[in-house]
C-alpha atoms as a PDB file:
ATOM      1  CA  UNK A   1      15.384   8.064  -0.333  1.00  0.00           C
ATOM      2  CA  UNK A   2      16.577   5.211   2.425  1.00  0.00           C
ATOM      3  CA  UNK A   3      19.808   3.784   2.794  1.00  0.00           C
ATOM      4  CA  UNK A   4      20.687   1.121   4.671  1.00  0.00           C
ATOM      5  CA  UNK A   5      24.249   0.383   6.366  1.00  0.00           C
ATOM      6  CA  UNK A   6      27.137  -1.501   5.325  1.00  0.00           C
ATOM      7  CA  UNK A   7      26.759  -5.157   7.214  1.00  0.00           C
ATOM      8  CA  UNK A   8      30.474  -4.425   7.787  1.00  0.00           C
ATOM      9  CA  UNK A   9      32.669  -1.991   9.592  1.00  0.00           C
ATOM     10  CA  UNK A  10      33.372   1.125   7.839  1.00  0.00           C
ATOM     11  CA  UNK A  11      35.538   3.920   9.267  1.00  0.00           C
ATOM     12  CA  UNK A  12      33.739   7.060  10.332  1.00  0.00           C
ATOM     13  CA  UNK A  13      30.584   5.327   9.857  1.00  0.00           C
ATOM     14  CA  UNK A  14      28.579   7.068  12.414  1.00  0.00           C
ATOM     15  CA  UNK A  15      30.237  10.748  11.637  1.00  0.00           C
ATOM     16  CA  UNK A  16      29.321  10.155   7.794  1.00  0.00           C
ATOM     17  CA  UNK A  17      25.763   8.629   9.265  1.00  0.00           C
ATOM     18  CA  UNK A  18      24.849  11.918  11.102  1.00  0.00           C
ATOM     19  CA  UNK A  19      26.109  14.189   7.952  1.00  0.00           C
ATOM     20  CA  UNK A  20      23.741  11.895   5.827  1.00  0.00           C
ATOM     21  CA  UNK A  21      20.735  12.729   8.454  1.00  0.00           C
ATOM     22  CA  UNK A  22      22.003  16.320   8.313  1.00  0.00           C
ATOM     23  CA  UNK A  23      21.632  16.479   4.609  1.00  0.00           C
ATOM     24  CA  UNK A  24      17.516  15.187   4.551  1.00  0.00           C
ATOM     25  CA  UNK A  25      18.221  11.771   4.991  1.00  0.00           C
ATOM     26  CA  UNK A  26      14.829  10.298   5.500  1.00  0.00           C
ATOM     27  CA  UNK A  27      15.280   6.709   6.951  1.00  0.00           C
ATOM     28  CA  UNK A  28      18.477   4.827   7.427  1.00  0.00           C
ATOM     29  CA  UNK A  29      17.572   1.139   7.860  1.00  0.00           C
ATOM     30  CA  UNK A  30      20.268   0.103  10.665  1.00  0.00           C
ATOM     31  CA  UNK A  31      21.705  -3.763   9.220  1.00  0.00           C
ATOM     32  CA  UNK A  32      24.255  -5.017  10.929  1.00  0.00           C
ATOM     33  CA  UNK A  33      23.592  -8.703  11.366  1.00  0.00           C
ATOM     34  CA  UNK A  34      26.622  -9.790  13.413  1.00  0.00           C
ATOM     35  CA  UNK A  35      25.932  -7.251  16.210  1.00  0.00           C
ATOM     36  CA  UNK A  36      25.406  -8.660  19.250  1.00  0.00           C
ATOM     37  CA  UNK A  37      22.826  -6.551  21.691  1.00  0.00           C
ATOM     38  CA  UNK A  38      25.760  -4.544  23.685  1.00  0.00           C
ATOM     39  CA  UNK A  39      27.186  -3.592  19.750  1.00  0.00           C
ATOM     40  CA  UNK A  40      23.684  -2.385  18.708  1.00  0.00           C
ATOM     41  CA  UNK A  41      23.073  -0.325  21.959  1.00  0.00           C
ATOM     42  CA  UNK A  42      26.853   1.246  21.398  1.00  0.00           C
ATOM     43  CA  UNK A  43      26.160   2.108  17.803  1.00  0.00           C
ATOM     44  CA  UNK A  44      22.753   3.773  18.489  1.00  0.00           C
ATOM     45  CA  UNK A  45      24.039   5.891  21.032  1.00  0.00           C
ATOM     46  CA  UNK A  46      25.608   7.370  19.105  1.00  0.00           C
ATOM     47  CA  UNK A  47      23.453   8.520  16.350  1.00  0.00           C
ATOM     48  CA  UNK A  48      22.047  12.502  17.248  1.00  0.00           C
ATOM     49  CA  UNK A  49      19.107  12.195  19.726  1.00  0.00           C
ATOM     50  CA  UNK A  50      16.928  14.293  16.466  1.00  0.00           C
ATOM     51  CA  UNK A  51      17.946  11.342  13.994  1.00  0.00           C
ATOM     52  CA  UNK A  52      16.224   8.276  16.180  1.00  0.00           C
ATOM     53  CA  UNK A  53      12.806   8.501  14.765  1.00  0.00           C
ATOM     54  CA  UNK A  54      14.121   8.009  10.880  1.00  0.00           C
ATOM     55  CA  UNK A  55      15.995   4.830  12.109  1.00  0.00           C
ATOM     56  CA  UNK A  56      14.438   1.397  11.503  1.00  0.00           C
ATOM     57  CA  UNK A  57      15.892  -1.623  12.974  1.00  0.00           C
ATOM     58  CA  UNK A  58      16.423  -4.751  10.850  1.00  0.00           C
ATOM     59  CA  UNK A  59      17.255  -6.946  14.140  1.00  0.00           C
ATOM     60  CA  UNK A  60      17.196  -6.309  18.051  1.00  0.00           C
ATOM     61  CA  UNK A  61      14.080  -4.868  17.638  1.00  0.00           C
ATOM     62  CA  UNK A  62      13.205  -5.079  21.467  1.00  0.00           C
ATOM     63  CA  UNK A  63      15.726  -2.349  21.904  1.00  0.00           C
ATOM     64  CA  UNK A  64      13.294  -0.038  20.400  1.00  0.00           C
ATOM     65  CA  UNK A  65      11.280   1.308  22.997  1.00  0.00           C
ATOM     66  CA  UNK A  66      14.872   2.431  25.245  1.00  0.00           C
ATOM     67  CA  UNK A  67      15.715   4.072  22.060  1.00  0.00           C
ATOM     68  CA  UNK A  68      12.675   5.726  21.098  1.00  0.00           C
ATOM     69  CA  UNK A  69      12.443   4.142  17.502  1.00  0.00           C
ATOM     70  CA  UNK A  70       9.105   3.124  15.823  1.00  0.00           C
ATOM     71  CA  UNK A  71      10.431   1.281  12.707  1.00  0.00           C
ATOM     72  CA  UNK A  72      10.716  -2.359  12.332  1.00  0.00           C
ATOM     73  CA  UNK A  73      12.166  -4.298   9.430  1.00  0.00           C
ATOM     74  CA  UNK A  74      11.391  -7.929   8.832  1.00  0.00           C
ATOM     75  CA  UNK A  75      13.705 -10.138   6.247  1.00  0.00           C
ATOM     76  CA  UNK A  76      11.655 -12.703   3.942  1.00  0.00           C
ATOM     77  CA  UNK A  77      12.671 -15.664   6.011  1.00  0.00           C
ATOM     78  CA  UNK A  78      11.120 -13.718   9.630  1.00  0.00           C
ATOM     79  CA  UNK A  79       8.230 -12.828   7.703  1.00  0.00           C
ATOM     80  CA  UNK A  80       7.322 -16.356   6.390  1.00  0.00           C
ATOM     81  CA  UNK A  81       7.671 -17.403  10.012  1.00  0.00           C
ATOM     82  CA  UNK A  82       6.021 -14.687  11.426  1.00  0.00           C
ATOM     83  CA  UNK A  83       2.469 -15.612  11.951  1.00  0.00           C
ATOM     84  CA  UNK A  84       1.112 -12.542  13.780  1.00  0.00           C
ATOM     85  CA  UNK A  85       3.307  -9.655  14.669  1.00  0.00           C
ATOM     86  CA  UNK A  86       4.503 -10.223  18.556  1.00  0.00           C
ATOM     87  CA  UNK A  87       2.598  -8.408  20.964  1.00  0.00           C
ATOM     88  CA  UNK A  88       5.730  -6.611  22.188  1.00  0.00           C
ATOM     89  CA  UNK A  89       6.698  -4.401  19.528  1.00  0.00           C
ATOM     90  CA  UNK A  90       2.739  -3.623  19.192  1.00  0.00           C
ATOM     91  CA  UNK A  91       3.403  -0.790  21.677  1.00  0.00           C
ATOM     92  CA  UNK A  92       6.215   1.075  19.815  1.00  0.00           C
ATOM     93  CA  UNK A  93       6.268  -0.169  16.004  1.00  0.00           C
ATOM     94  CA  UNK A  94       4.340   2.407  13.869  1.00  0.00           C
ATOM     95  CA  UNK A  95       5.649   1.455  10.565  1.00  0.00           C
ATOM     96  CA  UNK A  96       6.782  -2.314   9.816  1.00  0.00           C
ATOM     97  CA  UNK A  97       8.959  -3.147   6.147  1.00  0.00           C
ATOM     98  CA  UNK A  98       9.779  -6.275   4.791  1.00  0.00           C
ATOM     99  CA  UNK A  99      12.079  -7.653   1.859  1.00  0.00           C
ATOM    100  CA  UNK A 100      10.842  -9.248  -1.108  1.00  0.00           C
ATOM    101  CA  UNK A 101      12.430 -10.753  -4.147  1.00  0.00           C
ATOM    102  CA  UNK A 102       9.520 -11.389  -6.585  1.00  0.00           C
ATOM    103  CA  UNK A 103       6.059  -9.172  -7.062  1.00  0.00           C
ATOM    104  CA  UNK A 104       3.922 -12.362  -6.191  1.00  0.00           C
ATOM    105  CA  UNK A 105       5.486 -11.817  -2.914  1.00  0.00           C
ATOM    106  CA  UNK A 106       4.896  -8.184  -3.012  1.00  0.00           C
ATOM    107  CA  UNK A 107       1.660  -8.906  -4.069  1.00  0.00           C
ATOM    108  CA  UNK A 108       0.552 -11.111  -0.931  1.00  0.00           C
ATOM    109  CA  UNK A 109       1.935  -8.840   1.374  1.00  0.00           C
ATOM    110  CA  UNK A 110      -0.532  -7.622   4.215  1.00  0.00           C
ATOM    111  CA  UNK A 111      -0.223  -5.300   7.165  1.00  0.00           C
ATOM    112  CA  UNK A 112       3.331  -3.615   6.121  1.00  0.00           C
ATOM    113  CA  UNK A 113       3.781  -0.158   4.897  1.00  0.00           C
ATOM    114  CA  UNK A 114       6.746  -0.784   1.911  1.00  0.00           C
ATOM    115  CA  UNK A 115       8.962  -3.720   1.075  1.00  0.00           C
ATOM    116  CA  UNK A 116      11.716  -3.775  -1.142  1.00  0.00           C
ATOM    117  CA  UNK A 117      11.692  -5.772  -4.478  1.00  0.00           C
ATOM    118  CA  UNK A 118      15.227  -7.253  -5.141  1.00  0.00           C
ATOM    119  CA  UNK A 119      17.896  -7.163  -7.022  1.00  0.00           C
ATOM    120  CA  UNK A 120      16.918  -4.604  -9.930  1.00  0.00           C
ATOM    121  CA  UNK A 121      20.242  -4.721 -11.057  1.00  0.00           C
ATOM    122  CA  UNK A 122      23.318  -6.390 -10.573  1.00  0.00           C
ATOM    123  CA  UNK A 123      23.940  -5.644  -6.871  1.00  0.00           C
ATOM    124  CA  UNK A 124      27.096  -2.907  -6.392  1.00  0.00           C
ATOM    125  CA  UNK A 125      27.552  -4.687  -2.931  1.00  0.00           C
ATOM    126  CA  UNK A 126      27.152  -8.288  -3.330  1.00  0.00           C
ATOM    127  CA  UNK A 127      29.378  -9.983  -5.979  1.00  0.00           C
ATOM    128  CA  UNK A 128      27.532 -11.998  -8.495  1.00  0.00           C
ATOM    129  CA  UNK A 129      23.800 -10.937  -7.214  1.00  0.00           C
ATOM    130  CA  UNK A 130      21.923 -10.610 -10.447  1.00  0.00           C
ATOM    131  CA  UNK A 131      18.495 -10.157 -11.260  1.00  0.00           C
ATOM    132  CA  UNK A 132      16.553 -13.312 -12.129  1.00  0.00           C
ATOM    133  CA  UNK A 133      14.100 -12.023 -14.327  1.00  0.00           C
ATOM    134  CA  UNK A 134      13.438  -8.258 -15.493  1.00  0.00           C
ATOM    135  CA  UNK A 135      11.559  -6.700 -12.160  1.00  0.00           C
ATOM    136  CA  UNK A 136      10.458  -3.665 -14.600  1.00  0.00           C
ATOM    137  CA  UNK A 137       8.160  -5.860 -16.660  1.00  0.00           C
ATOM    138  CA  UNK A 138       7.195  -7.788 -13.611  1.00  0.00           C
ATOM    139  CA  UNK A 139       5.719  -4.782 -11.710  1.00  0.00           C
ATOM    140  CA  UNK A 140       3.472  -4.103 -14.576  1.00  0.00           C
ATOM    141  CA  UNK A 141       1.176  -6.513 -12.746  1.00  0.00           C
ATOM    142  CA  UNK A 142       1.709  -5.367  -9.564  1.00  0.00           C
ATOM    143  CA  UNK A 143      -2.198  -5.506  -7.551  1.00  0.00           C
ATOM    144  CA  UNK A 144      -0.820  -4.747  -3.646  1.00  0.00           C
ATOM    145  CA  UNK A 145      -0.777  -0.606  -3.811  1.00  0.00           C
ATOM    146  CA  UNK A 146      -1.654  -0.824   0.329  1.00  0.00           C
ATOM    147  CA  UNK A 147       2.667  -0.602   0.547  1.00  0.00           C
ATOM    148  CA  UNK A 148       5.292   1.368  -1.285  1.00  0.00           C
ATOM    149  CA  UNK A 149       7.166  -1.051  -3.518  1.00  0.00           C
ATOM    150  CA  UNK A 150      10.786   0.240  -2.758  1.00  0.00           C
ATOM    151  CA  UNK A 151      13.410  -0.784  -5.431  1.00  0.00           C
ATOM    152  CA  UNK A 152      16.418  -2.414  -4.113  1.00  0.00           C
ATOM    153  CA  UNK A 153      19.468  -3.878  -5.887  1.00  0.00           C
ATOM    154  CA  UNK A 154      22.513  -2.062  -8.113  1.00  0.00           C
ATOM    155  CA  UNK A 155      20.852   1.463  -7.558  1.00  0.00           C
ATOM    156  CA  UNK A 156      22.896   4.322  -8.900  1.00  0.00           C
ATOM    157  CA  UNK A 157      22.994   8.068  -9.786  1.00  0.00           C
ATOM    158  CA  UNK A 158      22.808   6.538 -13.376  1.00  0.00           C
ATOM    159  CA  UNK A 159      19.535   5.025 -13.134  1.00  0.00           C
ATOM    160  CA  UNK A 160      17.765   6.457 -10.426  1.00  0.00           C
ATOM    161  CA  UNK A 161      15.546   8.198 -12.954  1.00  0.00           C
ATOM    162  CA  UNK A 162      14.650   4.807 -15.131  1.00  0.00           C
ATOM    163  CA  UNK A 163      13.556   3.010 -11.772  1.00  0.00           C
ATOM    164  CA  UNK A 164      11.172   6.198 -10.331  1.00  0.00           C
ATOM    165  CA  UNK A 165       9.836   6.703 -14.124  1.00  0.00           C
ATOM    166  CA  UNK A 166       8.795   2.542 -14.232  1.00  0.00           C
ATOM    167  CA  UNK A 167       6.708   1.991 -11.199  1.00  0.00           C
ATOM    168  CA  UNK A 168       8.422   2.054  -8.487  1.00  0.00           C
ATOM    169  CA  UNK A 169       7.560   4.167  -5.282  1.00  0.00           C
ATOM    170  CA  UNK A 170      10.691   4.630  -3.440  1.00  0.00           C
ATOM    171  CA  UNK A 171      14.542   2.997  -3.827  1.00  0.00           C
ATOM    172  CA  UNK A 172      16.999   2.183  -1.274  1.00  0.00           C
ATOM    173  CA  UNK A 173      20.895   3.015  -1.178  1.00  0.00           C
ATOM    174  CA  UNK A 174      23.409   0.441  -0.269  1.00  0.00           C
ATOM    175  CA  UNK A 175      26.628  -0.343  -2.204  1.00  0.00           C
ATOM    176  CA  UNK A 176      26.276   3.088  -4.609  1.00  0.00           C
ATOM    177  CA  UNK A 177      26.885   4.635  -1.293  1.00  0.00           C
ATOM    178  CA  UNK A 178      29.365   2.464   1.133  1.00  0.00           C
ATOM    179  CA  UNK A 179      31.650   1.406  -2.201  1.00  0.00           C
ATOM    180  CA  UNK A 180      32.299   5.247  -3.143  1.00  0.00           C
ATOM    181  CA  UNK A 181      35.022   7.050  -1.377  1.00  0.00           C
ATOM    182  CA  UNK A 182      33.026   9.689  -0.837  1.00  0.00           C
ATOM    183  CA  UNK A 183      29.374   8.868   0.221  1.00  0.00           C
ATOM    184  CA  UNK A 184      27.870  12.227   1.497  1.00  0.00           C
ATOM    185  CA  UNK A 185      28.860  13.470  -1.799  1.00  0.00           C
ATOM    186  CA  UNK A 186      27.536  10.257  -3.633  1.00  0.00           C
ATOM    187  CA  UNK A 187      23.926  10.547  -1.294  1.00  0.00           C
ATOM    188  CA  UNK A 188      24.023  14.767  -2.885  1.00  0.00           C
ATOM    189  CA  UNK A 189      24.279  13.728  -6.293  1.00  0.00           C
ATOM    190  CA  UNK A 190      21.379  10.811  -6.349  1.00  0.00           C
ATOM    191  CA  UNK A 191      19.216  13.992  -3.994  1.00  0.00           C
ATOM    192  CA  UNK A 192      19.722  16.091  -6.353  1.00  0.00           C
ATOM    193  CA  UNK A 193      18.335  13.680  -9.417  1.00  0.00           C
ATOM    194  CA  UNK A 194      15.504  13.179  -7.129  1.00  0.00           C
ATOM    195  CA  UNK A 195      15.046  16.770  -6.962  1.00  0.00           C
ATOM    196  CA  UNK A 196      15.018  17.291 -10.461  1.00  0.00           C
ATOM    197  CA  UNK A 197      12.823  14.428 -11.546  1.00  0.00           C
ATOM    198  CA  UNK A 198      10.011  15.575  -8.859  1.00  0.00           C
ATOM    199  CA  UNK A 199      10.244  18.954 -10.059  1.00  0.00           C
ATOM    200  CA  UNK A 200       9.436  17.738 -13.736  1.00  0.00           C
ATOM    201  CA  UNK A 201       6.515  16.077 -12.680  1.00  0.00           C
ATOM    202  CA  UNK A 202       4.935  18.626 -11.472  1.00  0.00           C
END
C-alpha cells in the first residue's frame, strides 16, 4: 500500500506520518509541489531516521543523497522530457516511478519499476477529476509487466478489493486518507482489507 501526501498543509501531518510508518506503511511518496528546498529539508527532518528508506521524492530529488533516500518519482510531463535519467541521481536512485493516465502510456514505459494509472474513479481529492474511459477494461490489454501498474484515483476501503481482483498490482492512498478525520484509522481499515484479500488467495 503507498500513500502519498496532501499537496497542502495539514495539521499534525508529520506526527500522523510517523504513526502511518509505525503501522507497516510501506512507501509514502513525499508531494508537496510548492515547497521550496529549505521547506523540503525541514519536513524530512523530521520524519524517524528508520522511515527514510520507504520515502520517495516527487521533486528536489538532489536532496536525496543528504537524506539517505533511494526513491525517485517522475510526473508524465518530466518523463516526456526526460531523455536519459541525469547522471546525478544514478548514484543514489534504486527504484524510479512515474505517473501515467492511459495503458498505452503504461505500456511504453521502460526502465521504471511501477507507475500509477489515473483516475480509476472519481478522484476523493480533486473536484471534478473523473475517469475518461473505464481503466478496468483498458488493462485487459496491458503488454508492459517489467513495472507494477499501481492504481491511482478515488481509492477507498469500498473498493479496494474490485481494483486488486481486476489487474492491478498495487494502489496508492491520497484523498481516502487526508479527507477523513481520522487517517491512521482510515490507513487500518483499507490494511486490514488487504490482509484479508491476500489471505484468500492463498
Amino acid at each position: 500500500m503507498i500513500v502519498i501526501t496532501n499537496p497542502f498543509f495539514v495539521e499534525d501531518e508529520i506526527d500522523i506520518l510517523n504513526s502511518l510508518f509505525e503501522e507497516g506503511l510501506s512507501l509514502l511518496h513525499i508531494r508537496k509541489p510548492d515547497f521550496s528546498e529549505l521547506e523540503m529539508v525541514q519536513f524530512i527532518h523530521q520524519i524517524k531516521m528508520e522511515f527514510r528508506a520507504n520515502l520517495v521524492l516527487h521533486s528536489h530529488h538532489h536532496l536525496a543523497e543528504d537524506f539517505g533516500i533511494e526513491r525517485f518519482h517522475f510526473s508524465e510531463k518530466e518523463r516526456k522530457i526526460l531523455i536519459d535519467f541525469p547522471a546525478s541521481f544514478s548514484k543514489s536512485c534504486r527504484s524510479k516511478s512515474t505517473s501515467t493516465h492511459s495503458i498505452e502510456d503504461f505500456n511504453s514505459l521502460e526502465n521504471f519499476d511501477y507507475a500509477f494509472l489515473s483516475p480509476v474513479f472519481t478522484s476523493i481529492s480533486k473536484e471534478n477529476y473523473h475517469p475518461k474511459i473505464d481503466l478496468f477494461s483498458a488493462i485487459k490489454s496491458r503488454t508492459n509487466h517489467k513495472a507494477k501498474m499501481v492504481a491511482l484515483g478515488g481509492i477507498d476501503s469500498e473498493n479496494i478489493q474490485k481494483v486488486l481482483e481486476n489487474g492491478f498490482d498495487d494502489f496508492a492512498l491520497l484523498g481516502n486518507i487526508w479527507k477523513n478525520e481520522n487517517p491512521l484509522k482510515q490507513f487500518k481499515l483499507c490494511q486490514q482489507i488487504v490482509l484479508s484479500y491476500s489471505q484468500s488467495q492463498v
